[in-house]
PDB file of N, CA and C in Angstrom:
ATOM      1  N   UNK A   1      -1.678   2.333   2.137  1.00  0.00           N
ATOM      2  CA  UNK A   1      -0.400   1.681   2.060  1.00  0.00           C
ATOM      3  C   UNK A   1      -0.506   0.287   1.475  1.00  0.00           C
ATOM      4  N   UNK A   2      -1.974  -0.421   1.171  1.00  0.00           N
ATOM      5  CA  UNK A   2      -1.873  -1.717   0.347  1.00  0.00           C
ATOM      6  C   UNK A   2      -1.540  -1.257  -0.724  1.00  0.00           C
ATOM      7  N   UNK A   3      -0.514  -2.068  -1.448  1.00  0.00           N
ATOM      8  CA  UNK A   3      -0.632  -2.322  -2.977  1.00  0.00           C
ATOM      9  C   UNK A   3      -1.910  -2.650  -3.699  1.00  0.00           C
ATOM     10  N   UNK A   4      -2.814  -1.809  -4.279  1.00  0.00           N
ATOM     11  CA  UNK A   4      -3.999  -2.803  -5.316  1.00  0.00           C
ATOM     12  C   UNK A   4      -2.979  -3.112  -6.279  1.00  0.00           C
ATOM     13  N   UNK A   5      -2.206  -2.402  -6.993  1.00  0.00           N
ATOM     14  CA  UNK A   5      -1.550  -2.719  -7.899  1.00  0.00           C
ATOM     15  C   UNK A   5      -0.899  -3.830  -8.310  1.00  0.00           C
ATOM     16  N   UNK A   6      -0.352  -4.695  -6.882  1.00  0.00           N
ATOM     17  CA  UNK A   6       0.474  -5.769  -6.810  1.00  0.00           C
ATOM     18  C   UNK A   6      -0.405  -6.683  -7.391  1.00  0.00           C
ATOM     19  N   UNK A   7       0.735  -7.519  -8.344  1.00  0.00           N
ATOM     20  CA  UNK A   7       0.209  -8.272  -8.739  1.00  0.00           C
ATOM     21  C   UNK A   7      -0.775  -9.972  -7.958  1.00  0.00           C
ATOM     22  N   UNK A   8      -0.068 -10.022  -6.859  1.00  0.00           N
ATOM     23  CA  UNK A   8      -0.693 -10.400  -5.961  1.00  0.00           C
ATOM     24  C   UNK A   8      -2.220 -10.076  -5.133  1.00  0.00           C
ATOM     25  N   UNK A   9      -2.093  -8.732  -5.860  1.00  0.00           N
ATOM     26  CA  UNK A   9      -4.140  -8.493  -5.029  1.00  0.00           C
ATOM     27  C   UNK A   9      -5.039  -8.561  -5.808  1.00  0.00           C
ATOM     28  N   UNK A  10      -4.553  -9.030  -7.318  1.00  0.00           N
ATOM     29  CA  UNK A  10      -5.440  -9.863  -8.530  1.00  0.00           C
ATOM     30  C   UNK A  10      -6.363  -9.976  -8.064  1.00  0.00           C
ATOM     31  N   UNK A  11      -6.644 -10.925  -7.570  1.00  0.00           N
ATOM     32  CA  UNK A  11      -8.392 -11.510  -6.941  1.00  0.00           C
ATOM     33  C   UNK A  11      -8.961 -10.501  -5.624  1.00  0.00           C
ATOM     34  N   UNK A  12      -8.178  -9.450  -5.148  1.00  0.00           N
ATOM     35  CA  UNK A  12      -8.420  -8.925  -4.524  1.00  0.00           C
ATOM     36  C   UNK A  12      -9.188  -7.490  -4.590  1.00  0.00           C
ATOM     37  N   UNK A  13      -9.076  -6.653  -6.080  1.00  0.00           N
ATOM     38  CA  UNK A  13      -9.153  -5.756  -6.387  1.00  0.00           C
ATOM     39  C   UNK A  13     -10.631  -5.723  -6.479  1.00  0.00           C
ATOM     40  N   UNK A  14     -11.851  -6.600  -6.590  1.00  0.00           N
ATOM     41  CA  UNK A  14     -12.880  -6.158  -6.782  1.00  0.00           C
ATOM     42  C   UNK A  14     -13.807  -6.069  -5.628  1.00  0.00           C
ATOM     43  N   UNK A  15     -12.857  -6.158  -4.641  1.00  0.00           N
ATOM     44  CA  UNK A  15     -13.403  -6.019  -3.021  1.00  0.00           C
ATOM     45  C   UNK A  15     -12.972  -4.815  -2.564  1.00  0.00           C
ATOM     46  N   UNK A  16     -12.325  -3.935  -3.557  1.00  0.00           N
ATOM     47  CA  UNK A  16     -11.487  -2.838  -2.659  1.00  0.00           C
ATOM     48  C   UNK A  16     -12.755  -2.033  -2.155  1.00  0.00           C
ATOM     49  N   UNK A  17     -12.875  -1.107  -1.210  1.00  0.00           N
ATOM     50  CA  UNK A  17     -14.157  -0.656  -0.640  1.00  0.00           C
ATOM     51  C   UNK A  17     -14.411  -1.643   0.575  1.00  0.00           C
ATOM     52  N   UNK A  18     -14.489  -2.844   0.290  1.00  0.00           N
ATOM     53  CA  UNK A  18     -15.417  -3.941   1.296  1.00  0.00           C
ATOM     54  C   UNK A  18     -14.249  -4.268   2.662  1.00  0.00           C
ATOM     55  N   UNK A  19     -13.217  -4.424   2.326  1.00  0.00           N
ATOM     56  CA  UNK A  19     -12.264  -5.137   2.873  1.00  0.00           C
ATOM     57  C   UNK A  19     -11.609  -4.261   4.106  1.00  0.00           C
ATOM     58  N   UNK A  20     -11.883  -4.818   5.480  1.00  0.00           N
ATOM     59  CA  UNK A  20     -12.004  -3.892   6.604  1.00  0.00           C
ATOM     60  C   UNK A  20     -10.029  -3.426   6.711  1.00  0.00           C
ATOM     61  N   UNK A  21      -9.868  -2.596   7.352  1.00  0.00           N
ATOM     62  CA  UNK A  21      -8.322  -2.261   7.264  1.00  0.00           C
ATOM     63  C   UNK A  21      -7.880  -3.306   8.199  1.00  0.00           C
ATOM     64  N   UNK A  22      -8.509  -4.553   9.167  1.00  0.00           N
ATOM     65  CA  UNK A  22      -7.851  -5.267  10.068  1.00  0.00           C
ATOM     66  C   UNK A  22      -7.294  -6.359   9.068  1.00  0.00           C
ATOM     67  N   UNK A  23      -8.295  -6.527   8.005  1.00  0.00           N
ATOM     68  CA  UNK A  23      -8.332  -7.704   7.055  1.00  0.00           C
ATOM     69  C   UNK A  23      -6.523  -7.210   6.165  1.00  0.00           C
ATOM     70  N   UNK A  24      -6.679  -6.229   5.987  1.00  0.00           N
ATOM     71  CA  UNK A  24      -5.636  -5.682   4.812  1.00  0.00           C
ATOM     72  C   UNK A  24      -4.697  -5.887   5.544  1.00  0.00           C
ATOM     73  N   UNK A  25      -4.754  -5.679   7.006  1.00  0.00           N
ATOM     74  CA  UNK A  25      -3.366  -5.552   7.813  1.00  0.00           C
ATOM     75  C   UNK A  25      -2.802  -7.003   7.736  1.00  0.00           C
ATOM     76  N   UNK A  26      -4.214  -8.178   8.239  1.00  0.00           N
ATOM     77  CA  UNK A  26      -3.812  -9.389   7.719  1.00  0.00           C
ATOM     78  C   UNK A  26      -3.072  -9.646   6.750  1.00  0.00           C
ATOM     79  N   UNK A  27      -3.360  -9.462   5.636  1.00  0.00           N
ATOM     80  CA  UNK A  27      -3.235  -9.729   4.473  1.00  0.00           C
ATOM     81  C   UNK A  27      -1.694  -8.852   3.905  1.00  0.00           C
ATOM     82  N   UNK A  28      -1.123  -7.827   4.360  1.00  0.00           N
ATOM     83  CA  UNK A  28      -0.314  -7.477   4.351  1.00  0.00           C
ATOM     84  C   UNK A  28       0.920  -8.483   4.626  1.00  0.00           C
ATOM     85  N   UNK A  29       0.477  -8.617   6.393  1.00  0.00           N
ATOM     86  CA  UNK A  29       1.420  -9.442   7.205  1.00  0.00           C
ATOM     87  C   UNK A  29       1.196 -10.341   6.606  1.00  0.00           C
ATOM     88  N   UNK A  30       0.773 -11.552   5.910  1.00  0.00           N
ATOM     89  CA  UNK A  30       1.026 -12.661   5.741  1.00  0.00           C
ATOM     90  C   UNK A  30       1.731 -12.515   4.018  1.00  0.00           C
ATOM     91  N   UNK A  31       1.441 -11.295   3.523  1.00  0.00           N
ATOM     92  CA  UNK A  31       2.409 -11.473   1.917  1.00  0.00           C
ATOM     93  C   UNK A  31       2.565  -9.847   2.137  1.00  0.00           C
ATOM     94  N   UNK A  32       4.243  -9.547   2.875  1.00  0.00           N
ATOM     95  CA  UNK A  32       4.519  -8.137   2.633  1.00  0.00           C
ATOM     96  C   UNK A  32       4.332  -7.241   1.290  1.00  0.00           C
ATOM     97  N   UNK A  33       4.957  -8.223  -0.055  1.00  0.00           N
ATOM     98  CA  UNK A  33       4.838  -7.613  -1.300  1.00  0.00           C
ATOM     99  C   UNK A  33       3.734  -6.710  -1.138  1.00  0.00           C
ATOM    100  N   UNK A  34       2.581  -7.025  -0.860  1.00  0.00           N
ATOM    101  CA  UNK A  34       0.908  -6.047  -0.398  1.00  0.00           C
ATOM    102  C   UNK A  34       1.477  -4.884  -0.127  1.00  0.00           C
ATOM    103  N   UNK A  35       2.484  -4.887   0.329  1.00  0.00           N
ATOM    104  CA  UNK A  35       2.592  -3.001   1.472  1.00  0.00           C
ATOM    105  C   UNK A  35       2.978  -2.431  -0.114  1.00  0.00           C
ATOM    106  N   UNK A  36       2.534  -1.433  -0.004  1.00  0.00           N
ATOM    107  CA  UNK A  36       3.334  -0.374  -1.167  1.00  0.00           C
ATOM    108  C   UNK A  36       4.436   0.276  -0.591  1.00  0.00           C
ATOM    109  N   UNK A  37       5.310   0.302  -1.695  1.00  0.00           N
ATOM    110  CA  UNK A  37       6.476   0.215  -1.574  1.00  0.00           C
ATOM    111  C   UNK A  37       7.242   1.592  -2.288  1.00  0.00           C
ATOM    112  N   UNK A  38       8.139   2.551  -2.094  1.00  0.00           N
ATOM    113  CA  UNK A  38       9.012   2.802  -1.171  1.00  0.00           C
ATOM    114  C   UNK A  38       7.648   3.403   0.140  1.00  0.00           C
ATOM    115  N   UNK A  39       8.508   3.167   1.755  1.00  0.00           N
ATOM    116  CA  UNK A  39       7.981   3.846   2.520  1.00  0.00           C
ATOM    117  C   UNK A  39       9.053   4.618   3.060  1.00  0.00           C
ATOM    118  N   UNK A  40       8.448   6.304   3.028  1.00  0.00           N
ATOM    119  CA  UNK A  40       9.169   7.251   3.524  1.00  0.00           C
ATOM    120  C   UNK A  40       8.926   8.439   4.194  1.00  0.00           C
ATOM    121  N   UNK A  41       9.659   8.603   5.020  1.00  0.00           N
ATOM    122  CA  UNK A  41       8.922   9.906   5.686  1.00  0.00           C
ATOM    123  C   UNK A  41       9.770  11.560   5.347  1.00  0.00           C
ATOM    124  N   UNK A  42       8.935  12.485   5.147  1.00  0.00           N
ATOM    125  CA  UNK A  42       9.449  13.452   4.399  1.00  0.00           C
ATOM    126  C   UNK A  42       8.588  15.002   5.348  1.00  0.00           C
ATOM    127  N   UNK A  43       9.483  15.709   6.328  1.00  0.00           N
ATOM    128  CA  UNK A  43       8.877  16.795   7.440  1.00  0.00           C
ATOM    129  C   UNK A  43       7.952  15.792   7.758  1.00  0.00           C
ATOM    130  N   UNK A  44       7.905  15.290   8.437  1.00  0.00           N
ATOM    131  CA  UNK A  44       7.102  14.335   9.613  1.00  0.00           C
ATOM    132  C   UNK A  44       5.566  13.904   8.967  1.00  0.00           C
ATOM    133  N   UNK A  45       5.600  13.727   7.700  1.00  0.00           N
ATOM    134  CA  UNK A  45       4.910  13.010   6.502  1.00  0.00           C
ATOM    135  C   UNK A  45       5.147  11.968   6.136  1.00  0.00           C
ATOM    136  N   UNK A  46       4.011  10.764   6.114  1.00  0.00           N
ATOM    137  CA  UNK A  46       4.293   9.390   5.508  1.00  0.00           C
ATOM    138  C   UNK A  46       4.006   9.735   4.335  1.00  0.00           C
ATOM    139  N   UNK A  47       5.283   8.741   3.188  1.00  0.00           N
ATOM    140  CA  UNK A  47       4.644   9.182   1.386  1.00  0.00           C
ATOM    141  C   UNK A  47       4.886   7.507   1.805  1.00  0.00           C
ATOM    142  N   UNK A  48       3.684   6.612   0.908  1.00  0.00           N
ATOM    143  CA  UNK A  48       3.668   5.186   0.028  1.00  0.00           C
ATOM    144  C   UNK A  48       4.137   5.604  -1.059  1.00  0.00           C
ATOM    145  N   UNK A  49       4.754   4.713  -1.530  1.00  0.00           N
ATOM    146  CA  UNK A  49       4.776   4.363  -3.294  1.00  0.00           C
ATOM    147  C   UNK A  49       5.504   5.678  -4.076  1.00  0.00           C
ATOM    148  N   UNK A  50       5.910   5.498  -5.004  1.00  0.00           N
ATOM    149  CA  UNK A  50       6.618   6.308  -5.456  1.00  0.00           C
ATOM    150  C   UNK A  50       5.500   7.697  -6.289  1.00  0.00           C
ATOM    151  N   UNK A  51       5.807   8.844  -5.874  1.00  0.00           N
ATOM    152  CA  UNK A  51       4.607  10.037  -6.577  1.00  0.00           C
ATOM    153  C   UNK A  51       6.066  10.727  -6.959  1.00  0.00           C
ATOM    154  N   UNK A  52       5.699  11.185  -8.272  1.00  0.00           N
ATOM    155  CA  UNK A  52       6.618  11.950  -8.513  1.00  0.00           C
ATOM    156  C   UNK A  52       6.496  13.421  -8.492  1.00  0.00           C
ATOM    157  N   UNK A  53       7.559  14.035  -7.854  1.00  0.00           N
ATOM    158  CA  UNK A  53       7.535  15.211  -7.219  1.00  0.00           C
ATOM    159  C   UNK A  53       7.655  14.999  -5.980  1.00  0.00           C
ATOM    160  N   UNK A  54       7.349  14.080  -5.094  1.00  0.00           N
ATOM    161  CA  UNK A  54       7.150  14.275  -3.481  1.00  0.00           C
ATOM    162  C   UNK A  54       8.463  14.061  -2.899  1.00  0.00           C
ATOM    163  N   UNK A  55       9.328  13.472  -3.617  1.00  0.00           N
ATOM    164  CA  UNK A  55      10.336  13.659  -2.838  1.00  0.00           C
ATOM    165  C   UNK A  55      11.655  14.536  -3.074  1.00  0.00           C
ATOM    166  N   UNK A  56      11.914  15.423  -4.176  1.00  0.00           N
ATOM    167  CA  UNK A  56      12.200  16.194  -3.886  1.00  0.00           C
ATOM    168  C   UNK A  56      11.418  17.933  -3.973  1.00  0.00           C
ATOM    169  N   UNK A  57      11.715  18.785  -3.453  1.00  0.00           N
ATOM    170  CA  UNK A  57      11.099  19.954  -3.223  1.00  0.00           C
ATOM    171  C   UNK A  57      11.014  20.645  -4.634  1.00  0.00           C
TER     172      UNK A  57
END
């Protein structure tokens, strides 16, 4: 559910692997933009971010 994409995890992307999920949660909470974005639930399924196809059947 982090954004790497955001342009905000710039300096962040070459740690992806290293960076514990408490850290990301940090890092979330202090700049939401981080969360990927839409969040939705679909038959009792979390989808992040937009995939195309997943939301409709």
């Amino acid at each position: 559910m982090f954004s790497w994409n955001s342009p905000s995890a710039g300096g962040l992307r070459d740690r992806r692997g290293e960076i514990s999920d408490e850290e990301l949660i940090q890092l979330m909470a202090e700049q939401p933009r981080l969360i990927r974005r839409p969040i939705l639930v679909r038959d009792g399924t979390l989808i992040f971010g937009y995939k195309d196809g997943q939301y409709c059947p």
